[in-house]
Protein backbone atom coordinates (compact mmCIF):
# COMPACT_ATOMS: atom_id res chain seq x y z
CA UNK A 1 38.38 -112.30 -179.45
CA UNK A 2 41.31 -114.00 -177.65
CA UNK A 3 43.32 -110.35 -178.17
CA UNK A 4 40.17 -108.82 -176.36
CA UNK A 5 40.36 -111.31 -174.00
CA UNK A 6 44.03 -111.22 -172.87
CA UNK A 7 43.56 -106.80 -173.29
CA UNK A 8 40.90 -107.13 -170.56
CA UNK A 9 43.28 -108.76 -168.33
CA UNK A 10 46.21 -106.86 -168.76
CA UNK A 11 44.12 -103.56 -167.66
CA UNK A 12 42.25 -105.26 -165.22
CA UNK A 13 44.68 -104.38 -162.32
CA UNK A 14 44.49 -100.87 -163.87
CA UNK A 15 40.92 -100.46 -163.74
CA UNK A 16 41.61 -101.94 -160.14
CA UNK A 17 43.89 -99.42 -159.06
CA UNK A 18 41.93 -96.37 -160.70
CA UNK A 19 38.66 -97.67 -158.46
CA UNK A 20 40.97 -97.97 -154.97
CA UNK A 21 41.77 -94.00 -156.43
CA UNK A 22 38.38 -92.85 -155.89
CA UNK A 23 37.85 -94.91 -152.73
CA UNK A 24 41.30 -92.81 -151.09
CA UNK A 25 39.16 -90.12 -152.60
CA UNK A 26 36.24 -89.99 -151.28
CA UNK A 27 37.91 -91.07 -147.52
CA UNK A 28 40.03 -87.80 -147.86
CA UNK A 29 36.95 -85.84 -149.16
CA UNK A 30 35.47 -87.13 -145.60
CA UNK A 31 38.62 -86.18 -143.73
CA UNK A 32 38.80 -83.20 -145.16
CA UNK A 33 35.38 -82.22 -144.67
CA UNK A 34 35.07 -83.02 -140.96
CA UNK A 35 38.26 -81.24 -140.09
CA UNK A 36 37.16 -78.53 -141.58
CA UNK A 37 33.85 -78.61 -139.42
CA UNK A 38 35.98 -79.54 -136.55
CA UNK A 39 37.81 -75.86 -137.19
CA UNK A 40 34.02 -73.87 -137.56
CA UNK A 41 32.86 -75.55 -134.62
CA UNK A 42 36.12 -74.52 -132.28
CA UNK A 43 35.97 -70.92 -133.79
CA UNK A 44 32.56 -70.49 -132.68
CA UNK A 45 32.84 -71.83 -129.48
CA UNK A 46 35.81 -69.48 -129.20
CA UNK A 47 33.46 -66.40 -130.69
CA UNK A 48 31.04 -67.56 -127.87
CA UNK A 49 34.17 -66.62 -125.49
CA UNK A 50 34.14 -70.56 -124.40
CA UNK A 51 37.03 -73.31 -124.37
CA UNK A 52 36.72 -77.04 -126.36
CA UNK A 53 35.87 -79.27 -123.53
CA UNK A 54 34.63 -76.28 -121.21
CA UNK A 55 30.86 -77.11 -120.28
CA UNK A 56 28.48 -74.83 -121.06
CA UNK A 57 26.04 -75.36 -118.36
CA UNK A 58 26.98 -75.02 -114.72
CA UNK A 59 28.33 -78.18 -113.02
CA UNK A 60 26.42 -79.53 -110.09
CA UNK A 61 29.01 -79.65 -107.12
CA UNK A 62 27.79 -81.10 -103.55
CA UNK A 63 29.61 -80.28 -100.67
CA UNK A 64 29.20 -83.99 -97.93
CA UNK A 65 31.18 -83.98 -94.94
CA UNK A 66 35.16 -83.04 -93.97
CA UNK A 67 37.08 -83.15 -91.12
CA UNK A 68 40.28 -80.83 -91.22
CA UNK A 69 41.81 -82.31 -88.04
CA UNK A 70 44.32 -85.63 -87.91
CA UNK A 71 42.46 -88.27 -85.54
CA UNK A 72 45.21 -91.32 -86.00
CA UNK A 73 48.30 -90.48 -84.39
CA UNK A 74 51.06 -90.93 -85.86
CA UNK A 75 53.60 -89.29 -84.38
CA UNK A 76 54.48 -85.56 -84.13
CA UNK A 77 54.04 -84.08 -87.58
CA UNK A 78 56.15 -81.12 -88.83
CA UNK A 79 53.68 -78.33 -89.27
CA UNK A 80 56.32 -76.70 -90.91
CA UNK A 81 55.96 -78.90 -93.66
CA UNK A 82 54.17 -78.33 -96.71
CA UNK A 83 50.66 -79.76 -96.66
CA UNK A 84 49.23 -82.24 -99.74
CA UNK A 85 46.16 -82.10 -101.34
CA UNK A 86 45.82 -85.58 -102.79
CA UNK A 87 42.63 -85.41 -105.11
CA UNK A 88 40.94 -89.21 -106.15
CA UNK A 89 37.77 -89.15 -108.71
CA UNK A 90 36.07 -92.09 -108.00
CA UNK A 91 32.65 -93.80 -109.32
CA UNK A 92 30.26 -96.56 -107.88
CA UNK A 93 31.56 -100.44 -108.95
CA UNK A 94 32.05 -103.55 -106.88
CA UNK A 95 35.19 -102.16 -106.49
CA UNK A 96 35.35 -98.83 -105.35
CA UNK A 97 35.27 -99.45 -101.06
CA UNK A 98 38.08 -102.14 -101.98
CA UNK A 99 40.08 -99.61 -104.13
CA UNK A 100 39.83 -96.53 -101.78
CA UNK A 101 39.95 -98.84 -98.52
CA UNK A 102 43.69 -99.50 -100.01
CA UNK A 103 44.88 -96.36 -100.99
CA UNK A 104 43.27 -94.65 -98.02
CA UNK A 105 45.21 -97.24 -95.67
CA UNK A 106 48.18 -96.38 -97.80
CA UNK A 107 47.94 -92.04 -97.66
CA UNK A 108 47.28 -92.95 -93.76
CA UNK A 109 51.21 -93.80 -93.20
CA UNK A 110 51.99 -89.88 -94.36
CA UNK A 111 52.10 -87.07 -92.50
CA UNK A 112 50.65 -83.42 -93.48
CA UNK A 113 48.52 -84.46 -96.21
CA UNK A 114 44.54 -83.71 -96.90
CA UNK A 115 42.70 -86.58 -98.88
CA UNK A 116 40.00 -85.13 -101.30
CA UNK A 117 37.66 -87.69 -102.49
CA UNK A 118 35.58 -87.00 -104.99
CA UNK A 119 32.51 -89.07 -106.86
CA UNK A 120 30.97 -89.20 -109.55
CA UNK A 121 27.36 -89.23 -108.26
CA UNK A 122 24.82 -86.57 -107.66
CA UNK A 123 24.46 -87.70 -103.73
CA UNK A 124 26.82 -88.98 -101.21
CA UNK A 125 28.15 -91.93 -100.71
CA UNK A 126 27.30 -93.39 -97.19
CA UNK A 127 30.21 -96.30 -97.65
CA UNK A 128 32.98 -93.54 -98.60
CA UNK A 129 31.86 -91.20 -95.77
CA UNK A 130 32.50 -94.05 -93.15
CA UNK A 131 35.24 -94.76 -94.50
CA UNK A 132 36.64 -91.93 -94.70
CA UNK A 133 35.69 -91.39 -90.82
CA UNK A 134 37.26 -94.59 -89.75
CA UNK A 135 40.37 -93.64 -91.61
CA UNK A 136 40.97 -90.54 -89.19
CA UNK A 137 42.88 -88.91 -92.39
CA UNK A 138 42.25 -84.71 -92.84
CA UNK A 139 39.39 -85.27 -95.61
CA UNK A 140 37.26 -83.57 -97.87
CA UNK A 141 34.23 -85.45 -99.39
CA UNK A 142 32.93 -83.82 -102.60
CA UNK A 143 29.88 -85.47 -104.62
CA UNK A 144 30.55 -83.98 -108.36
CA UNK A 145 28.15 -85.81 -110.75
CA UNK A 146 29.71 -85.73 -114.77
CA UNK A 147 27.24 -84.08 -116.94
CA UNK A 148 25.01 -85.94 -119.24
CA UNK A 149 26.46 -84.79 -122.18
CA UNK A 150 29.82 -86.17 -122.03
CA UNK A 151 28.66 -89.55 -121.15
CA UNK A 152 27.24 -89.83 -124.44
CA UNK A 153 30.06 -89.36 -126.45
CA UNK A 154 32.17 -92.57 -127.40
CA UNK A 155 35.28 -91.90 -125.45
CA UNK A 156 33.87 -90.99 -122.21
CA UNK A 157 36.40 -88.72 -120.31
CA UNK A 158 35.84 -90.34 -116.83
CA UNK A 159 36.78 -88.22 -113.68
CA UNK A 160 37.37 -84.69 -114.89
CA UNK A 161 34.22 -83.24 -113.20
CA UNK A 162 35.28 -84.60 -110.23
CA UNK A 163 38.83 -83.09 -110.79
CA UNK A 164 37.60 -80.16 -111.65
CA UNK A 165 35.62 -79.80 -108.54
CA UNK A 166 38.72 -80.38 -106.42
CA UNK A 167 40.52 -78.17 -108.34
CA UNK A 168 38.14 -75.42 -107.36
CA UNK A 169 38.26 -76.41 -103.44
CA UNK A 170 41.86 -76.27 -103.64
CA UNK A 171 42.11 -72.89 -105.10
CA UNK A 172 39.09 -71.84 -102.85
CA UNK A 173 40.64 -73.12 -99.87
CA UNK A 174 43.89 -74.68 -99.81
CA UNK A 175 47.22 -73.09 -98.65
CA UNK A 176 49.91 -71.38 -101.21
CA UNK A 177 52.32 -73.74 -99.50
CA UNK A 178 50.89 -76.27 -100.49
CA UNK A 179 50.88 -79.27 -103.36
CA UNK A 180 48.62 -80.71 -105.98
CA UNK A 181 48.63 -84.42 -106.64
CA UNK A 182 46.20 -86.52 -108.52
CA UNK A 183 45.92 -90.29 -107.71
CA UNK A 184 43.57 -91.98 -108.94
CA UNK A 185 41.91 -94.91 -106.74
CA UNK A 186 43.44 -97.87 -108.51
CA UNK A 187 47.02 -96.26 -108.43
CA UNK A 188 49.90 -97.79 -106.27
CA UNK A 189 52.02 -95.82 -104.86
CA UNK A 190 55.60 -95.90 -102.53
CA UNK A 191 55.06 -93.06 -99.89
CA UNK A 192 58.54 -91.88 -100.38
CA UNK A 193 56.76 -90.24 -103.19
CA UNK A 194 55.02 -87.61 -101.01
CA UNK A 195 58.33 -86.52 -99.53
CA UNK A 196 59.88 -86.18 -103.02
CA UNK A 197 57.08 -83.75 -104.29
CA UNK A 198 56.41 -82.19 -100.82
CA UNK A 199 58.87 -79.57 -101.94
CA UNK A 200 57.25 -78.39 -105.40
CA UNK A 201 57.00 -74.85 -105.98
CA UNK A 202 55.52 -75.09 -109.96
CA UNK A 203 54.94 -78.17 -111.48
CA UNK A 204 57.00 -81.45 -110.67
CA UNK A 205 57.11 -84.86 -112.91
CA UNK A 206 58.52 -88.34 -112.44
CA UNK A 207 58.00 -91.76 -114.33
CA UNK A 208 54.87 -94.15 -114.23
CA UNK A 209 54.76 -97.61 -114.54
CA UNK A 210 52.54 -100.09 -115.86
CA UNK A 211 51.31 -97.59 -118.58
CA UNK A 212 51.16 -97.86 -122.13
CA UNK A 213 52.45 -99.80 -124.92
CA UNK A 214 56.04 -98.83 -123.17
CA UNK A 215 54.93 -100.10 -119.52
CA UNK A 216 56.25 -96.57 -118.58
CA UNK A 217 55.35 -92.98 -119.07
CA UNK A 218 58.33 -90.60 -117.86
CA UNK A 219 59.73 -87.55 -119.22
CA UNK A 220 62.66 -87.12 -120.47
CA UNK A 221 65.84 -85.61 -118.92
CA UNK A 222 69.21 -83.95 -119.98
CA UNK A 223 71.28 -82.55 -117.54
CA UNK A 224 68.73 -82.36 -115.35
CA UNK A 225 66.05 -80.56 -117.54
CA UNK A 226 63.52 -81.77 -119.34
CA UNK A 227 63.57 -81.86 -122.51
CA UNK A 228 60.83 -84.20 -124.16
CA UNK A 229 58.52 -87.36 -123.02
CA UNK A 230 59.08 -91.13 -123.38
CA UNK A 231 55.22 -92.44 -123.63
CA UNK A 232 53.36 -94.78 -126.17
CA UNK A 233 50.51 -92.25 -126.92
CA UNK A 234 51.26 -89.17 -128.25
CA UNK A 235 48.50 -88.15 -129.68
CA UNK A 236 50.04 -84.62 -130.54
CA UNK A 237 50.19 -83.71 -126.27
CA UNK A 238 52.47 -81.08 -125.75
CA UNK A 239 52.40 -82.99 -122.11
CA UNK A 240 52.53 -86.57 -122.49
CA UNK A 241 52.23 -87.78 -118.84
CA UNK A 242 50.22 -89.89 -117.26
CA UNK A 243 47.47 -88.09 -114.15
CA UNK A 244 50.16 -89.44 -111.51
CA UNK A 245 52.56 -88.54 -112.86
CA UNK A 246 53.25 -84.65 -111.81
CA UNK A 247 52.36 -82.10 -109.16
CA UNK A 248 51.67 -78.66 -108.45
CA UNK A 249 52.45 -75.92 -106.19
CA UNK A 250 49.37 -74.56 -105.07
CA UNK A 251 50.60 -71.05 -104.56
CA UNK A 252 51.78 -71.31 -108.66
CA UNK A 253 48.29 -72.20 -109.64
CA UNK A 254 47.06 -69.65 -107.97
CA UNK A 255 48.50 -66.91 -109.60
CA UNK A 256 47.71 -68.33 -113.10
CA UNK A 257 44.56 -66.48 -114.91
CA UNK A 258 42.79 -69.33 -115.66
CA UNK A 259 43.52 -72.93 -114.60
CA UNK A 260 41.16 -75.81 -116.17
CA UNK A 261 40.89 -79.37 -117.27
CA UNK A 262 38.99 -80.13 -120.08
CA UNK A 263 36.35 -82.65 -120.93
CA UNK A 264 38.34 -84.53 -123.72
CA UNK A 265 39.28 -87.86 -123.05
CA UNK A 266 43.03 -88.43 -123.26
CA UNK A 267 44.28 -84.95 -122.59
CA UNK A 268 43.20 -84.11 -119.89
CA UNK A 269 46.41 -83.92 -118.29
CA UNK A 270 47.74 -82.04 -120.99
CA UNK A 271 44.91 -79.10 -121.00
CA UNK A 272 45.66 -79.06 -117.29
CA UNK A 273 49.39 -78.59 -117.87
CA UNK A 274 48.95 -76.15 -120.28
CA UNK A 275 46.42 -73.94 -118.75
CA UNK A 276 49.49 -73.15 -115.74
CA UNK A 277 51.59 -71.82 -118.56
CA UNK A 278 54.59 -73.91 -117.50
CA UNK A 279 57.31 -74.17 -120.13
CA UNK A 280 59.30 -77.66 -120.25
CA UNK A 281 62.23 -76.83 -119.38
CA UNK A 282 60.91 -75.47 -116.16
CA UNK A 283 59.63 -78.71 -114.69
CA UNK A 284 61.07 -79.84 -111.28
CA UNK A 285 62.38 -83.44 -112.04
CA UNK A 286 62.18 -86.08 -109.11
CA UNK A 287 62.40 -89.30 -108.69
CA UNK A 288 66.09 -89.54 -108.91
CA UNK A 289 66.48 -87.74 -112.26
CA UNK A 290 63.40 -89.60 -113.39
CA UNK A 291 64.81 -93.19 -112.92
CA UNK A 292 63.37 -93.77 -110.42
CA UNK A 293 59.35 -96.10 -110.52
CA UNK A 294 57.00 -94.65 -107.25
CA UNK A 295 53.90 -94.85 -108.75
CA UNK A 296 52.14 -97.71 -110.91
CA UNK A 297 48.81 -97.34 -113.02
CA UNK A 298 47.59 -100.98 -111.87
CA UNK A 299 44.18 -101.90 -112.38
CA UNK A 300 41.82 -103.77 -110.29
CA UNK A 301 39.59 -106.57 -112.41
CA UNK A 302 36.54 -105.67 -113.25
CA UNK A 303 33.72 -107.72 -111.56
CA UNK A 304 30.00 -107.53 -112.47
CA UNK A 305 27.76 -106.17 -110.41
CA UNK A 306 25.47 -109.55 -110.04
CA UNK A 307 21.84 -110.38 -108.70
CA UNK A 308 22.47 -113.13 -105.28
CA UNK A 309 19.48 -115.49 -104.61
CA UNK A 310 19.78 -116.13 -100.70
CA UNK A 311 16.08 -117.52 -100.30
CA UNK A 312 17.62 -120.34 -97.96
CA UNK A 313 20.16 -118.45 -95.88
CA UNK A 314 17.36 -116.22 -94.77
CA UNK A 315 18.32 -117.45 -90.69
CA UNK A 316 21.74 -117.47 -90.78
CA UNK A 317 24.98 -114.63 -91.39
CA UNK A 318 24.76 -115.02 -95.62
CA UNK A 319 21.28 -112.72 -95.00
CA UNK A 320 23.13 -109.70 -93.03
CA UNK A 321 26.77 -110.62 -94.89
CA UNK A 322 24.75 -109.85 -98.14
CA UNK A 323 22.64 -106.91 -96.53
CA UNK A 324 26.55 -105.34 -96.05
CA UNK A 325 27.26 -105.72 -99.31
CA UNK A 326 24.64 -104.18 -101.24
CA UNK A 327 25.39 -100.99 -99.07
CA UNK A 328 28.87 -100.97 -100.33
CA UNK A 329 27.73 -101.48 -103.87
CA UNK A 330 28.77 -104.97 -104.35
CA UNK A 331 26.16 -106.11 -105.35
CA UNK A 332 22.97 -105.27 -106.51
């Protein structure tokens, strides 16, 4: 019995090992199994003559108000000078007058460039139109609602409709001398930026900061080519770049069969990239060679978007202070 005994224990971690076996098993069984879905679901999407993370419905796209005309003056501006179409996806928070009241005083110090704000909502925003109007910047305000089914899946890919909309305009009605730029509306940004990229023809990069598990996304050069990407998430992009990161000659996208950026959350930089068929090596590099830190992906706090009781300020400024603040989504 005490032979049994001690035999039991000796193939215990055996029997151990032979179990964790089948458990590695049956998780690459699963793997397996949903990749290979994965690949049948693609294919027929492809057969159907769609993209992955191309809609298949029609996206709703509301045109609200522009004004093509500076009305701050700022000096005489070279007309010569290539104009920028800086596009910023944005969606209702406490935050989102504060965020675009900054970057819009910001894009207000640069000359020759058209602001295209775009929102995730199926109606206008009366907040961003004034500001907008107070600003006096060229504009172009663009309601662009994401559709429902993306904002069920579990990594939500947050702004591409409106991207996508601007995209369109741009293409629609911007000039072949002109420049792409995406900022988003918690970016910071130096305005010597805009005369770095001002002079893109295809597609220009620079570094990032305040991104990633390296605090910096930024390609990287040889000789003055690039030749690869210094980021923390791979994630098998061809491009890995952050959405500030480049820009693009309007006249180049323009010429390229089909330009798109697709619903997938986390590349949708890199779908962009790829759909203007720009090899690497062509990439304009700025920013000093790419040493260089003009942009940063900071991030506002998040605040909730709370319920005020004001029952006893009902006779004095809290009533009309609060009144102000629900109509720039504040609070509630």
């Amino acid at each position: 019995m005490e032979t049994d005994k001690r035999w039991e224990e000796d193939i215990r971690p055996f029997l151990s090992c032979i179990e964790m076996s089948r458990r590695q098993r049956i998780v690459m069984t699963v793997i397996i199994l949903g990749s290979f879905v994965y690949v049948i679901l693609t294919q027929a999407v492809h057969m159907l003559d769609g993209l992955p993370g191309e809609p298949v419905h029609p996206e709703v796209r509301k045109f609200c108000s522009a004004m093509n005309k500076q009305k701050v003056n700022r000096g005489a501006e070279n007309e010569s000078s290539p104009i920028i179409y800086v596009v910023t996806p944005t969606y209702k928070r406490p935050e989102m007058v504060a965020e675009l009241t900054r970057l819009g005083q910001t894009l207000s110090m640069v000359q020759n460039i058209h602001w295209i704000v775009a929102e995730d909502s199926a109606t206008c925003s009366r907040p961003i139109t004034g500001l907008l109007q107070r600003l006096g910047l060229p504009y172009t305000h663009l309601a662009t609602p994401m559709p429902d089914v993306y904002r069920k899946e579990r990594y939500v890919p947050r702004g591409v409709s409106n991207r996508r909309a601007a995209l369109q305009w741009v293409r629609d009605y911007g000039k072949n001398t002109g420049v792409l730029f995406f900022l988003d509306d918690d970016n910071a940004i130096d305005i010597r930026l805009f005369e770095e990229m001002r002079s893109t023809e295809t597609v220009s990069m620079w570094p990032v900061g305040l991104i990633g598990e390296y605090t910096v996304s930024s390609p990287v050069v040889k000789n003055g080519k690039v030749v690869g990407f210094y980021d923390g998430w791979p994630a098998g992009r061809k491009f890995q770049v952050d959405m500030a990161g480049f820009a693009v000659g309007v006249g180049y996208m323009k010429k390229q069969k089909k330009v798109t950026m697709p619903y997938i959350a986390g590349h949708e930089e890199d779908g962009f990239l790829k759909s203007l068929n720009i090899n690497i090596n062509e990439i304009e590099v700025k920013a000093n060679g790419c040493t260089d830190i003009l942009v940063w992906h900071t991030r506002t706090a998040k605040n909730p978007l709370r319920n005020l009781n004001i029952e006893s300020h009902q006779n004095d400024n809290i009533k009309v202070l609060t009144d102000n603040m629900k109509q720039l989504g504040m609070i509630k």
